[in-house]
Protein backbone atom coordinates (compact mmCIF):
# COMPACT_ATOMS: atom_id res chain seq x y z
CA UNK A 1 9.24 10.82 16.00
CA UNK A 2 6.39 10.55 13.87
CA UNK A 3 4.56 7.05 13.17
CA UNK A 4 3.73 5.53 9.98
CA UNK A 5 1.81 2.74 9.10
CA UNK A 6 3.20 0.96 5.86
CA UNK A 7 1.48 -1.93 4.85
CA UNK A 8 -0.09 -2.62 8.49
CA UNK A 9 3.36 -2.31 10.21
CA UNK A 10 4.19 1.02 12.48
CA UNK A 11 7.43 2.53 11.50
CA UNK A 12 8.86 6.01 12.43
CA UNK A 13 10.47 9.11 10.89
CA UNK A 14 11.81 12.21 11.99
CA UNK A 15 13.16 15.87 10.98
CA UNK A 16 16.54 14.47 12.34
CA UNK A 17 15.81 11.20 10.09
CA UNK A 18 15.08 13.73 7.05
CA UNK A 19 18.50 14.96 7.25
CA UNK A 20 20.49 12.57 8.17
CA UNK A 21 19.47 10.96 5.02
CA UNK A 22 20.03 14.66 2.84
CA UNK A 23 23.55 14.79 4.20
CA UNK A 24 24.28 10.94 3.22
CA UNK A 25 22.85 12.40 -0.30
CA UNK A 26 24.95 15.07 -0.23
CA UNK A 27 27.82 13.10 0.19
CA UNK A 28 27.21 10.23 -1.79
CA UNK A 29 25.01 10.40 -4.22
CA UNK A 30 26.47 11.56 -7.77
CA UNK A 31 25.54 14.36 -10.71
CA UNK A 32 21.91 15.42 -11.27
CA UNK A 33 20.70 12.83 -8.85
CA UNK A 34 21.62 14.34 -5.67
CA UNK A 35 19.40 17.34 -6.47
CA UNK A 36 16.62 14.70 -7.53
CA UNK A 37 16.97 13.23 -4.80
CA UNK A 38 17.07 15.94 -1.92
CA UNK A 39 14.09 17.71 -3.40
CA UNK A 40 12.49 14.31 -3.41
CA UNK A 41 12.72 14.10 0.66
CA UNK A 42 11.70 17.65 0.55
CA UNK A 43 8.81 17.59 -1.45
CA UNK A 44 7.71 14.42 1.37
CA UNK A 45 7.96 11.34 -1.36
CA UNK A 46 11.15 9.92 -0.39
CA UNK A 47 11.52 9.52 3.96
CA UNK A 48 13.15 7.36 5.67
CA UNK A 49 11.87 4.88 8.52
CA UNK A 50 13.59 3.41 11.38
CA UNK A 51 11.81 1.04 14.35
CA UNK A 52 13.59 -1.98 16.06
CA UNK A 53 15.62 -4.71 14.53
CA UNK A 54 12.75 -7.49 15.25
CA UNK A 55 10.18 -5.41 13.83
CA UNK A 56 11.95 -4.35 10.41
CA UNK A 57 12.55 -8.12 10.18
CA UNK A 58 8.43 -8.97 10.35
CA UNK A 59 8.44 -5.95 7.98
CA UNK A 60 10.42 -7.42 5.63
CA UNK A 61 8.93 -10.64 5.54
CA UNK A 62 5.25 -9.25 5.14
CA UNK A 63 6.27 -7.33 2.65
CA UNK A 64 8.26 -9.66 0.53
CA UNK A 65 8.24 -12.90 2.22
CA UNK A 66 11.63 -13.58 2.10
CA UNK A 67 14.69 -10.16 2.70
CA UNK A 68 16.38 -10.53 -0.56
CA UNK A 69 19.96 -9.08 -0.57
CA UNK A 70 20.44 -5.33 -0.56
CA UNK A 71 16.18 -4.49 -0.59
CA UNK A 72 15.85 -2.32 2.35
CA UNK A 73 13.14 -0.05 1.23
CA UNK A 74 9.56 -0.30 -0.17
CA UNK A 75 6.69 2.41 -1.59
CA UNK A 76 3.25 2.75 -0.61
CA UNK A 77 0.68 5.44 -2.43
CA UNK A 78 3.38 7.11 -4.31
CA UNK A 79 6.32 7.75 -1.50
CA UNK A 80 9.56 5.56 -1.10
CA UNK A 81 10.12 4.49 2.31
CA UNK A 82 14.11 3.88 2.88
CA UNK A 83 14.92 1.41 6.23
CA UNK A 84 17.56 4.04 7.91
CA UNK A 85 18.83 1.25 10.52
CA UNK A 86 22.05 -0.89 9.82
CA UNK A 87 22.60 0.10 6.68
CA UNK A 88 25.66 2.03 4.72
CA UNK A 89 25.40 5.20 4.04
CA UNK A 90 26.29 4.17 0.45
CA UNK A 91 23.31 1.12 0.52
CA UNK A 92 20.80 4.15 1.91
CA UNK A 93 21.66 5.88 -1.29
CA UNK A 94 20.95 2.46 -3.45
CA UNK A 95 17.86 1.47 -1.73
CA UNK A 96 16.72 5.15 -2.35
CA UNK A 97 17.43 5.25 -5.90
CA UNK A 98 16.31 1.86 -6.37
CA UNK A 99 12.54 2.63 -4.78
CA UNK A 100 12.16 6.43 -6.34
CA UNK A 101 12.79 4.77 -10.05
CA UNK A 102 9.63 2.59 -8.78
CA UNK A 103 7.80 5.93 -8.14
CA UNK A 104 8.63 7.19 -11.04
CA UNK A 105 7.16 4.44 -12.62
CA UNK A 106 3.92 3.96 -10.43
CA UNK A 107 3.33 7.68 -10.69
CA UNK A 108 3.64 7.86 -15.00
CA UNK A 109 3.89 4.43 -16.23
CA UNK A 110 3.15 5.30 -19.72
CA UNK A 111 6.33 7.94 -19.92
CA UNK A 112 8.48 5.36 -18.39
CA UNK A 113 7.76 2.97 -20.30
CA UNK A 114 8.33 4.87 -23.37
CA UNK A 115 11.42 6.07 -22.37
CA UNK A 116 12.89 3.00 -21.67
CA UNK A 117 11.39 0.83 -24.02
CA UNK A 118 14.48 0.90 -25.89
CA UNK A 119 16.52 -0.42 -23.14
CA UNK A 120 14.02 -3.28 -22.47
CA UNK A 121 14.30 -4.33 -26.09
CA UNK A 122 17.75 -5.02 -25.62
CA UNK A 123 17.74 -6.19 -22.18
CA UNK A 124 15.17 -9.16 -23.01
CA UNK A 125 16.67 -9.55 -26.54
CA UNK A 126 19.49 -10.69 -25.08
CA UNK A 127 18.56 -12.73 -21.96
CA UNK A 128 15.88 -14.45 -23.56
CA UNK A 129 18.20 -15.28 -26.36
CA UNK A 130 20.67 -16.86 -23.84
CA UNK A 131 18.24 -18.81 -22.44
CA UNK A 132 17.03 -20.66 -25.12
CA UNK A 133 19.95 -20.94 -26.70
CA UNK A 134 18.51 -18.72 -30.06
CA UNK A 135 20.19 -16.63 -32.35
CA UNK A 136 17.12 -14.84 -33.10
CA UNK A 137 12.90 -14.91 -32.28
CA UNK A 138 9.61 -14.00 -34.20
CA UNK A 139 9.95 -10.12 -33.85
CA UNK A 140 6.29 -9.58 -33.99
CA UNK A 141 6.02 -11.74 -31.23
CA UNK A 142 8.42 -10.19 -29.37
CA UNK A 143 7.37 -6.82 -29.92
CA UNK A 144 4.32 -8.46 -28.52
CA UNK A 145 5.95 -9.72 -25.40
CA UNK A 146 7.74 -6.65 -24.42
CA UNK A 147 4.04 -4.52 -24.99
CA UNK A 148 2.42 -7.18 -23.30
CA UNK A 149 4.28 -7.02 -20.22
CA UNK A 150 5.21 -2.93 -20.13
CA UNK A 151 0.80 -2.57 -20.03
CA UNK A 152 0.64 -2.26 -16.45
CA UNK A 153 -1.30 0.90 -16.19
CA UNK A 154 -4.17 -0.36 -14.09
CA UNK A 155 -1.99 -2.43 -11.81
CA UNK A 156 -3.81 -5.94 -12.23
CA UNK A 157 -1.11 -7.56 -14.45
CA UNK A 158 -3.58 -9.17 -16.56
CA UNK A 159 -1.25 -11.23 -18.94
CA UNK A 160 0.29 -13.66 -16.45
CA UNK A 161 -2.31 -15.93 -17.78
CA UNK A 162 -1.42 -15.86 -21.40
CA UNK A 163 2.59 -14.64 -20.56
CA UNK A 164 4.04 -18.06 -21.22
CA UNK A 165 1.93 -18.74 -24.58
CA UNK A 166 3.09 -15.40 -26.23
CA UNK A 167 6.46 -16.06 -24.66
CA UNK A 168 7.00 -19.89 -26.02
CA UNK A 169 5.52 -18.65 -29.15
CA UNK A 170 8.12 -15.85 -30.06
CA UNK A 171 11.27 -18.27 -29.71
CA UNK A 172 9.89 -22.27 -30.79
CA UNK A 173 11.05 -21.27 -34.39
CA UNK A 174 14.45 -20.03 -33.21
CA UNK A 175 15.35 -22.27 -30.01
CA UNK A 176 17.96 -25.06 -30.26
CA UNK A 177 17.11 -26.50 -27.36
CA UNK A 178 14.86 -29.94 -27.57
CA UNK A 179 10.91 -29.29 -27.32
CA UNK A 180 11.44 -30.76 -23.64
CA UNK A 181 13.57 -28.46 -22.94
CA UNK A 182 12.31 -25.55 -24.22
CA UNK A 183 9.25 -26.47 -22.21
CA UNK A 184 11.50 -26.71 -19.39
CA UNK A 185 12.70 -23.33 -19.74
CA UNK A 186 9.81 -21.75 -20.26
CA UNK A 187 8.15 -23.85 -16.91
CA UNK A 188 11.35 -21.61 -14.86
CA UNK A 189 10.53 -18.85 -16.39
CA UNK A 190 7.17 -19.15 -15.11
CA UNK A 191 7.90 -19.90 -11.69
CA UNK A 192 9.91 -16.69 -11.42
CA UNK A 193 6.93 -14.62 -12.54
CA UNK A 194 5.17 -15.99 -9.86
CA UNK A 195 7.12 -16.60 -6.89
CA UNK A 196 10.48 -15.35 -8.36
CA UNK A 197 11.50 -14.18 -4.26
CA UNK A 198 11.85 -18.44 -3.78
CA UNK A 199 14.47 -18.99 -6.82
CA UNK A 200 17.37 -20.86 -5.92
CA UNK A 201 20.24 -18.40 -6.32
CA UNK A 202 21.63 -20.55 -8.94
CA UNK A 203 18.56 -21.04 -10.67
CA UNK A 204 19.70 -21.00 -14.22
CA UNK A 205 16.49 -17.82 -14.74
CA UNK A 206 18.51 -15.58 -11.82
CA UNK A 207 22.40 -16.58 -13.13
CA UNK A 208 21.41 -15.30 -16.37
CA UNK A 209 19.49 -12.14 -15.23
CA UNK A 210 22.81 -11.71 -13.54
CA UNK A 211 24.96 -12.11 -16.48
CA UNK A 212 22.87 -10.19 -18.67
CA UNK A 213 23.19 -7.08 -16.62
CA UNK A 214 27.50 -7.62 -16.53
CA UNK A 215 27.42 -8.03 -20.25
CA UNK A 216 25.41 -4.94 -21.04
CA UNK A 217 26.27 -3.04 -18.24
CA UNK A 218 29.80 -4.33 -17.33
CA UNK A 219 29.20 -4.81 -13.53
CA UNK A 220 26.82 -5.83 -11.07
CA UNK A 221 27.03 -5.82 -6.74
CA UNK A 222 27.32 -9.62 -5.93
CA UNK A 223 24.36 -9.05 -3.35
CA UNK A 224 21.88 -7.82 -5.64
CA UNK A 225 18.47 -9.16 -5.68
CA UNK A 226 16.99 -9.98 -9.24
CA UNK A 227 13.94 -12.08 -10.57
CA UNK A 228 11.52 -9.47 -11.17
CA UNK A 229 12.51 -8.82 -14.26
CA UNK A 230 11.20 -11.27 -15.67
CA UNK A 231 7.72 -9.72 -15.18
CA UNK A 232 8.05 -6.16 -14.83
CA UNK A 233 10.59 -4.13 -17.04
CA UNK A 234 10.55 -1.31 -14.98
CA UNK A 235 12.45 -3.45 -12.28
CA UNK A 236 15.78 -3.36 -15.17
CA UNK A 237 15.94 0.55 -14.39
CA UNK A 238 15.31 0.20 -10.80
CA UNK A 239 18.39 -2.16 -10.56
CA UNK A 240 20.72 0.11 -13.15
CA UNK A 241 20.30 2.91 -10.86
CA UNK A 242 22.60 1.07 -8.28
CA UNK A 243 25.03 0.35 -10.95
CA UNK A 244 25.09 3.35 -12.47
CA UNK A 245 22.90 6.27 -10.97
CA UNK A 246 24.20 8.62 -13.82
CA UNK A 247 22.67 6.78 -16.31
CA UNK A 248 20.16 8.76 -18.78
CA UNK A 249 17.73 6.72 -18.45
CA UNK A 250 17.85 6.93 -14.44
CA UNK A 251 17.76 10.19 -14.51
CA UNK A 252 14.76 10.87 -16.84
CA UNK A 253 13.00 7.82 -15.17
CA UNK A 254 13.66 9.81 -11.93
CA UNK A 255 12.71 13.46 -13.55
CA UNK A 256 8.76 11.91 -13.96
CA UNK A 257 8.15 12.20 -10.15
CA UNK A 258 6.27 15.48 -9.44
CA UNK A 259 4.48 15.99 -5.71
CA UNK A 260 0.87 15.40 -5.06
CA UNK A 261 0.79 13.27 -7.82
CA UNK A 262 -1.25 10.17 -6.82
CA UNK A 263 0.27 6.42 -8.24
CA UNK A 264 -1.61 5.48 -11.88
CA UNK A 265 -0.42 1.80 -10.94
CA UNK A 266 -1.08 -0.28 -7.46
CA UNK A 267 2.10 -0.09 -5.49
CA UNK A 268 0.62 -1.98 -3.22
CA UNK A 269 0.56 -5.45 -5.23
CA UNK A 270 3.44 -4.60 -7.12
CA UNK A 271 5.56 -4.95 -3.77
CA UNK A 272 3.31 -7.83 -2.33
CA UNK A 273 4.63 -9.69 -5.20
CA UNK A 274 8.61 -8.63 -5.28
């Protein structure tokens, strides 16, 4: 076994760990991604961990304060660490494809962005629509909004401070709701960007991430953790790769990652605050 420290904690892998998880890839992953995938464990940015049950737990919870459904895995300075303990072979895969589209974006935000840009249009043009209750929004601002939050390249997520102004201004022309409740809305929406990992379940900002991804993509695992979309677009791809891993934009997201390429973007605070 060889130790690891990720994000203070020791945790362990192994050649026998290394295949283990290439044979689950073999077996279960699907199309172009299984190659992806094993050369990503060879090339050293994808391994998989395993220590006690107790000290994944205190892992976890460091990590992202609270184990959301499903999220057994987490990157550090450009490599995907996948928990190997307890889980499905079929979850492994998940978690795996779930963390390298995070790579991909950490290592070449800029390409990612622009190659999913259209996805995010449609993603947020819908959700946000839902929620408050509009049949359309100021597309400059909008065009804004989705800029404004894909401009992550230095990692310090500067526009939290100004994310519900450009936000409330892009829909108070279109919304039906009363200025109370827009106000309202835009207050949850808040509180997800923040501390989205303490959302009630049925928080009316997670039911409709949740219904957004079964209208556009037609399904969606029950146990799978959302909220952080509502800050960082790259987190839609992330979560389409467990719903469908053959997905172009999945795959090119996944064809950025090159070895001994350092991360453009933090990792580190982008995971502090899933």
């Amino acid at each position: 076994m060889t130790k690891i420290i990720i994000h203070d904690f020791p945790m362990y892998t192994s050649d026998e760990l290394k295949e283990l998880l290439k044979k689950m890839i073999e077996k279960y992953a699907k199309g172009e991604i299984k190659n992806l995938l094993l050369k990503n464990v060879d090339d050293g940015i994808l391994i998989p961990i395993i220590n006690t049950p107790s000290k994944i737990k205190q892992f976890l919870l460091k990590i992202q304060r609270k184990k959301p459904p499903g999220v057994d895995g987490v990157t550090q300075n450009g490599k995907a660490y996948v928990i190997m303990e307890k889980q499905s072979p079929q979850g492994t895969i998940d978690t795996a494809l779930h963390e390298m589209v995070h790579i991909g974006h950490v290592l070449q935000p800029k390409k990612f962005h622009m190659i999913n840009m259209p996805l995010y249009v449609r993603f947020y043009s819908y959700y946000f629509k839902q929620l408050f209750k509009a049949k359309s929004y100021d597309k400059d601002g909008f065009t804004k909004f989705i800029k404004t939050i894909s401009a992550d390249s230095a990692g310090d997520y500067h526009y939290w401070s100004t994310y519900d102004t450009i936000l409330y201004n892009t829909f108070k022309d279109y919304t039906t709701l009363s200025e109370e409740g827009y106000r309202e809305r835009i207050e949850l929406v808040k509180d997800a960007v923040h501390d989205h990992m303490q959302l009630s379940y049925y928080n009316i900002v997670i039911a409709l991430l949740r219904k957004t991804y079964r209208i556009l993509f037609k399904t969606m695992a029950a146990d799978t953790g959302v909220g952080a979309e509502t800050w960082s677009p790259g987190e839609i791809i992330a979560v389409l790769s467990t719903i469908d891993s053959t997905h172009p934009n999945v795959v090119k997201s996944l064809k950025l990652i090159t070895p001994n390429k350092k991360p453009v973007i933090n990792d580190r605070v982008k995971n502090m605050v899933r």
